[in-house]
C-alpha atoms as a PDB file:
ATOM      1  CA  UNK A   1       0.000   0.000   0.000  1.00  0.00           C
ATOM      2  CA  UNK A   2       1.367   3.227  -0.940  1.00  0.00           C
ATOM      3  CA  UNK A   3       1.897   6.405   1.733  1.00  0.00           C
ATOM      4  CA  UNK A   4      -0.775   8.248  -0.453  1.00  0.00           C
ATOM      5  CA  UNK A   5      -3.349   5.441   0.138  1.00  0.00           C
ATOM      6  CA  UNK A   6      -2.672   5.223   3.878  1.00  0.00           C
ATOM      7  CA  UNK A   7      -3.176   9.073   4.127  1.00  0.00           C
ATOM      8  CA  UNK A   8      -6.124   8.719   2.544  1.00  0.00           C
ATOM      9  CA  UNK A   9      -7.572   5.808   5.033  1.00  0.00           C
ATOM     10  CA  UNK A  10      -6.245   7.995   7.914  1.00  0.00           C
ATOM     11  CA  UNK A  11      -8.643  10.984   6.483  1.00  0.00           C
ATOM     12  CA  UNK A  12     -11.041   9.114   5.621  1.00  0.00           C
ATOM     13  CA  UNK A  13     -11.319   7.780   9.521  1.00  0.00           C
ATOM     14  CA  UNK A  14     -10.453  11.165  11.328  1.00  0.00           C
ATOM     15  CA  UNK A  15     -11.220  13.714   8.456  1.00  0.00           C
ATOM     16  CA  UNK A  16     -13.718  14.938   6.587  1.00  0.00           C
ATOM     17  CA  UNK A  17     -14.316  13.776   3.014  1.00  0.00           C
ATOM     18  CA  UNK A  18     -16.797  14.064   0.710  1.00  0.00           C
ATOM     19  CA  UNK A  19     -17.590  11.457  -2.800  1.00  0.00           C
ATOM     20  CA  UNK A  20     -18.353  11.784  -6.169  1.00  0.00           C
ATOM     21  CA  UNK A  21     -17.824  14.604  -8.902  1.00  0.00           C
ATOM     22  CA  UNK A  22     -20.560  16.186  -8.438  1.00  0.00           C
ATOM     23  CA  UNK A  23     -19.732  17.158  -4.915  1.00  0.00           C
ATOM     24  CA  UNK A  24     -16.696  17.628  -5.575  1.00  0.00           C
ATOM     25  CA  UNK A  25     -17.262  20.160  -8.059  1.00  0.00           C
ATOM     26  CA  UNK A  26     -19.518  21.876  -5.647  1.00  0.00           C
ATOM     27  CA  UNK A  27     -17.175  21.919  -2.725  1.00  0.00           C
ATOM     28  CA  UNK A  28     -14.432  22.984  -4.859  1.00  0.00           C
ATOM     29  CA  UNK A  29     -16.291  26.447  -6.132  1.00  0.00           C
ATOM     30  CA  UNK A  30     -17.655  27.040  -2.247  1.00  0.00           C
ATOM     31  CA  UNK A  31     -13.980  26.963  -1.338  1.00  0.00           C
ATOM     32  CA  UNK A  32     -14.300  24.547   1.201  1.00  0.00           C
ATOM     33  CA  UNK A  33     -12.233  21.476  -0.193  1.00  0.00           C
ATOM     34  CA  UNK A  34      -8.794  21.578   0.723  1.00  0.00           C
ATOM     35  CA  UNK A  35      -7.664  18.635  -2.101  1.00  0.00           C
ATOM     36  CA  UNK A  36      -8.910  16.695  -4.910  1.00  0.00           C
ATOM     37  CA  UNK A  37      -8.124  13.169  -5.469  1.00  0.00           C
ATOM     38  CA  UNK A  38      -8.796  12.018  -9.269  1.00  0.00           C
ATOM     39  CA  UNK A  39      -9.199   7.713  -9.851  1.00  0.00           C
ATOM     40  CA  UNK A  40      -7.566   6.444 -13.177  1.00  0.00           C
ATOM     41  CA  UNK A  41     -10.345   5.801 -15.506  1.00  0.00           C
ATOM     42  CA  UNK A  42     -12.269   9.035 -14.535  1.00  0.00           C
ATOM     43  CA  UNK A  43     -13.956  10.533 -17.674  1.00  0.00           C
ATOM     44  CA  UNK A  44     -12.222  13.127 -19.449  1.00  0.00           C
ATOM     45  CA  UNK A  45     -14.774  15.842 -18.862  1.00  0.00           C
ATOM     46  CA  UNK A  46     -15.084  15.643 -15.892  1.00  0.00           C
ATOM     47  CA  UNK A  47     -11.309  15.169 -14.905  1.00  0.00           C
ATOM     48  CA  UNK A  48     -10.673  18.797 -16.702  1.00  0.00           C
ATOM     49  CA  UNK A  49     -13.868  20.260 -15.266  1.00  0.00           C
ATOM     50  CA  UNK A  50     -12.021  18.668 -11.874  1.00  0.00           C
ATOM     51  CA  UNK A  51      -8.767  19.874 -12.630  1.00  0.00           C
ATOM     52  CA  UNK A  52      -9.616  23.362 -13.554  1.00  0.00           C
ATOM     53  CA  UNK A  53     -11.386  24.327 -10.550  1.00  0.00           C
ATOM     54  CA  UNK A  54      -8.619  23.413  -8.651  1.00  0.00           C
ATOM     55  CA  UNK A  55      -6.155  25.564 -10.219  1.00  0.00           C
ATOM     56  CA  UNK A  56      -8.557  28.104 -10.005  1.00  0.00           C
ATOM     57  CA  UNK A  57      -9.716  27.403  -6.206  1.00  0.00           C
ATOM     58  CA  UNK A  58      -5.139  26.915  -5.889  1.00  0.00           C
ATOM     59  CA  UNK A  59      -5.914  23.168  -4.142  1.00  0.00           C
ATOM     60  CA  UNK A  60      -3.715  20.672  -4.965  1.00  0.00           C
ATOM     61  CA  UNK A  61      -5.389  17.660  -7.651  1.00  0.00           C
ATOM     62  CA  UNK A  62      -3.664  14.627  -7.313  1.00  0.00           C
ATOM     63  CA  UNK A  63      -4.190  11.719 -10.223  1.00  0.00           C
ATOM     64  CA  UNK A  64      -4.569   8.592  -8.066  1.00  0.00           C
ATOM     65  CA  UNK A  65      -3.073   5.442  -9.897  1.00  0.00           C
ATOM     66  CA  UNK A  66      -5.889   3.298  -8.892  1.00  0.00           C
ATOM     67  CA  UNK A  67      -8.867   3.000 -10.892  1.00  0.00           C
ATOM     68  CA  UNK A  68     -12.676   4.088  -9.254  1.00  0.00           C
ATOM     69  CA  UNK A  69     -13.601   0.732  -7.986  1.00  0.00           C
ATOM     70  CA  UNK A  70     -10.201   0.415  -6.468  1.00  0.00           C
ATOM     71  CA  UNK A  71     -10.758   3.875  -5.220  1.00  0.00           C
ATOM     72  CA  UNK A  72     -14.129   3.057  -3.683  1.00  0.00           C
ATOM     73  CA  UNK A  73     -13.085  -0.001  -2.104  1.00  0.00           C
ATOM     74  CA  UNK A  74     -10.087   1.982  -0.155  1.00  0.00           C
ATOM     75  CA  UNK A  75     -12.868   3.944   1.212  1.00  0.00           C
ATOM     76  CA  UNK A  76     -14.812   1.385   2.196  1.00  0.00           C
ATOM     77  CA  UNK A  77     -17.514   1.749  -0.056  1.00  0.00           C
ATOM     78  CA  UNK A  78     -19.365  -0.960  -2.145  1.00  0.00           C
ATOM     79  CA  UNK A  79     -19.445   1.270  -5.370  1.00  0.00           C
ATOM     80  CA  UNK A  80     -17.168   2.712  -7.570  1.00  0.00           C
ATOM     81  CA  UNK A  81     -15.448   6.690  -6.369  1.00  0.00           C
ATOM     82  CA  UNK A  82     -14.325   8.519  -9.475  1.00  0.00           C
ATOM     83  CA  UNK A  83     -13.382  11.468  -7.279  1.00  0.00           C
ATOM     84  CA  UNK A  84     -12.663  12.191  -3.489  1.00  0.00           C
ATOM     85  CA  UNK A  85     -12.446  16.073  -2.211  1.00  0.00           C
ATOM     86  CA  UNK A  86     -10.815  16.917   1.351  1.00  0.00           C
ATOM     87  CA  UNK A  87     -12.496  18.989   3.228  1.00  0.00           C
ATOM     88  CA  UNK A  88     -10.607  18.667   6.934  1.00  0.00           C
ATOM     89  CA  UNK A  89      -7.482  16.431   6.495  1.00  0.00           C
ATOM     90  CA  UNK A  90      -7.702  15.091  10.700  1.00  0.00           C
ATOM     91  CA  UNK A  91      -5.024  13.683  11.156  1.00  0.00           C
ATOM     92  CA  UNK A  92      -3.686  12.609   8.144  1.00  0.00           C
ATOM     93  CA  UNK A  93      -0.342  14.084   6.703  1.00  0.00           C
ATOM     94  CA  UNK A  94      -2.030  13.827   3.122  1.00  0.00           C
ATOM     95  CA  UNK A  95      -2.059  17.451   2.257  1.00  0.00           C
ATOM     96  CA  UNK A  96       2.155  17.089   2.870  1.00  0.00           C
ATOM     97  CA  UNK A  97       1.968  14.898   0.332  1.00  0.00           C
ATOM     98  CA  UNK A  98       0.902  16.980  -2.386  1.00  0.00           C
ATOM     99  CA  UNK A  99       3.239  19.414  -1.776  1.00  0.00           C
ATOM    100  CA  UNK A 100       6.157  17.446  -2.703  1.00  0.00           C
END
């Protein structure tokens, strides 16, 4: 398991996260997310729409190497996650991460 994946378990148990591009979109332009985590196979459009924002917004985006159902399953969810937005990191060191 990679650092970034354990980072993101450790949010995802002491954090605050929120799934789904939709969301994400909409937490990006409030200015609440704090990162964006993209899976593999997420659709074009909405990876730009994704990755746009967050240059706007000045959030880090990072391009996960695991595909959405991979994604979903290191959340703990029993569907596929195509996007994951940071919205309090807990106590994760993941926003470190995407620094470097």
């Amino acid at each position: 398991m990679s650092s970034v994946d354990h980072e993101l378990r450790l949010v995802i148990n002491t954090g605050r996260v929120h799934l789904g591009s939709k969301v994400a979109v909409r937490e990006i332009r409030r200015g609440r997310a704090r990162m964006a985590i993209i899976s593999a196979n997420c659709p074009a459009g909405i990876r730009e729409t994704i990755e746009t924002h967050g240059k706007l917004s000045e959030i880090p985006v990072i391009n996960h190497q695991k595909d959405s159902i991979d994604l979903g399953m290191l959340c703990g969810k029993p569907f596929p996650v195509s996007v994951i937005v940071i919205n309090d990191p807990g106590d994760s060191k993941i926003l470190d991460l995407a620094v470097n």
